[in-house]
Protein backbone atom coordinates (compact mmCIF):
# COMPACT_ATOMS: atom_id res chain seq x y z
CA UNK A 1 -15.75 -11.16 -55.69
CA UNK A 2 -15.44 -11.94 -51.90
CA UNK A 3 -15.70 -15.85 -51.47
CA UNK A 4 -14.09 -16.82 -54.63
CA UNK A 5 -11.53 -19.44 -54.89
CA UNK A 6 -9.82 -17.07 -58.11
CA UNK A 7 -9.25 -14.42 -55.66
CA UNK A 8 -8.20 -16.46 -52.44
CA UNK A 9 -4.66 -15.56 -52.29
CA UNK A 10 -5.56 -11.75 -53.15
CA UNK A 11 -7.02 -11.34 -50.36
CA UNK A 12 -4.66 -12.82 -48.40
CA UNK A 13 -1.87 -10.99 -49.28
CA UNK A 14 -4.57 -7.24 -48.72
CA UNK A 15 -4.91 -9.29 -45.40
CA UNK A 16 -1.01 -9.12 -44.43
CA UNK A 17 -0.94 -5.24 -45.72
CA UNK A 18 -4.11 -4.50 -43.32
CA UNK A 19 -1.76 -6.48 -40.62
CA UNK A 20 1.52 -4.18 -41.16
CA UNK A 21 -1.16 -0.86 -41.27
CA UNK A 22 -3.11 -1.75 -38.72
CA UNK A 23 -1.02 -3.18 -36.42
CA UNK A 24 -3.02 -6.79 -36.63
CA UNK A 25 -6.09 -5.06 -35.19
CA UNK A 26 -7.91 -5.69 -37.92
CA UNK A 27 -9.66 -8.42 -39.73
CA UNK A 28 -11.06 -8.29 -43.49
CA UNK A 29 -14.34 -9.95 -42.63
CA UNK A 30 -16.84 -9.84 -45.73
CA UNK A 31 -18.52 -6.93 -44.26
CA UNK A 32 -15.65 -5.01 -44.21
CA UNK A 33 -14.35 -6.21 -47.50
CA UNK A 34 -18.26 -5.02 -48.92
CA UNK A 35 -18.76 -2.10 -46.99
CA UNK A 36 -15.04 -0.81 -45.97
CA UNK A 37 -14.15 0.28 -42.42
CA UNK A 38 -16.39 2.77 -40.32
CA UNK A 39 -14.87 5.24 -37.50
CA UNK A 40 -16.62 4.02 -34.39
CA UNK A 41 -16.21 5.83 -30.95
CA UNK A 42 -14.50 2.92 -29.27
CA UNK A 43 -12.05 2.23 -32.23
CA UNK A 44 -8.57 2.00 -31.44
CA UNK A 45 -7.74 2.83 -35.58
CA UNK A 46 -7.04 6.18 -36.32
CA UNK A 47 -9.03 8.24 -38.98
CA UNK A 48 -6.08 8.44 -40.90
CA UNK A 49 -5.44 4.87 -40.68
CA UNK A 50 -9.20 4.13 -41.62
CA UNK A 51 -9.00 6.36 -44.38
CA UNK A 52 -5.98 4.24 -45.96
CA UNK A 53 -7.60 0.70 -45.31
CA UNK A 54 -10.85 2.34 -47.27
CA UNK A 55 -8.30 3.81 -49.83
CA UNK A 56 -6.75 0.06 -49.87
CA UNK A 57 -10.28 -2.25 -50.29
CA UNK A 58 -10.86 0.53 -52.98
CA UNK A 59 -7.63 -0.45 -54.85
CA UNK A 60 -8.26 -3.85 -54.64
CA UNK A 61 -11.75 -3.81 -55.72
CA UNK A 62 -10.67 -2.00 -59.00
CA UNK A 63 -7.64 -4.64 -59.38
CA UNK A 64 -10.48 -6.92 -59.12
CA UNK A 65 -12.39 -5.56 -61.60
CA UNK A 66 -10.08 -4.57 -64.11
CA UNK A 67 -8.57 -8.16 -63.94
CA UNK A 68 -12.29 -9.25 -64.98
CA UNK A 69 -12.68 -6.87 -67.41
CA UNK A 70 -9.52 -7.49 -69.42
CA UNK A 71 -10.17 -11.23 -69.32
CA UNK A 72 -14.25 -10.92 -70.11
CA UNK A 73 -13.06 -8.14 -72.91
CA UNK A 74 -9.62 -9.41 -74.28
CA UNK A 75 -9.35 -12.84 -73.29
CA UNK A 76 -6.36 -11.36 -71.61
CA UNK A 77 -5.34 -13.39 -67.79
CA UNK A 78 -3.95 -11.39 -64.94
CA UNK A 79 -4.10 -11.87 -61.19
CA UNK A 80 -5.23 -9.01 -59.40
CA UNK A 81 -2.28 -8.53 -57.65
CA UNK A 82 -0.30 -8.30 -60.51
CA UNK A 83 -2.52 -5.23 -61.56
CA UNK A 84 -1.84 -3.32 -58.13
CA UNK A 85 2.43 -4.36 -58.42
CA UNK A 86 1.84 -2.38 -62.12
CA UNK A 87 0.11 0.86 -60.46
């Protein structure tokens, strides 16, 4: 789900939303991407700002997933991003 070539350009384009939301001061490293964002004391983020990247991976992960799932189920093919343009 993280390091796959299928999903490349996904994350990419979750990247340049973290970019605009975040101000470029943060990274989707494959912790992040697995675990989400934590509030640390020295964090420059906002809670509220945390909250939406978490609320964002959590989006993805179900575009992810439901993309799978149609194709594993009905042989049906769409990009995850597609999914998330349709919600």
């Amino acid at each position: 789900m993280l390091d796959c070539h299928t999903v490349d350009n996904f994350w990419n384009e979750i990247q340049a939303y973290m970019d605009k939301i975040t101000n470029k001061m943060l990274t989707l490293t494959t912790q992040v991407k697995l675990f989400g964002k934590v509030k640390r004391k020295k964090c420059p983020l906002g809670s509220r700002t945390i909250d939406l990247v978490n609320w964002t991976l959590t989006l993805a992960y179900w575009a992810i997933h439901k993309s799978a799932v149609n194709y594993q189920v009905r042989n049906l093919t769409f990009l995850p991003e597609t999914l998330l343009e349709l919600w």
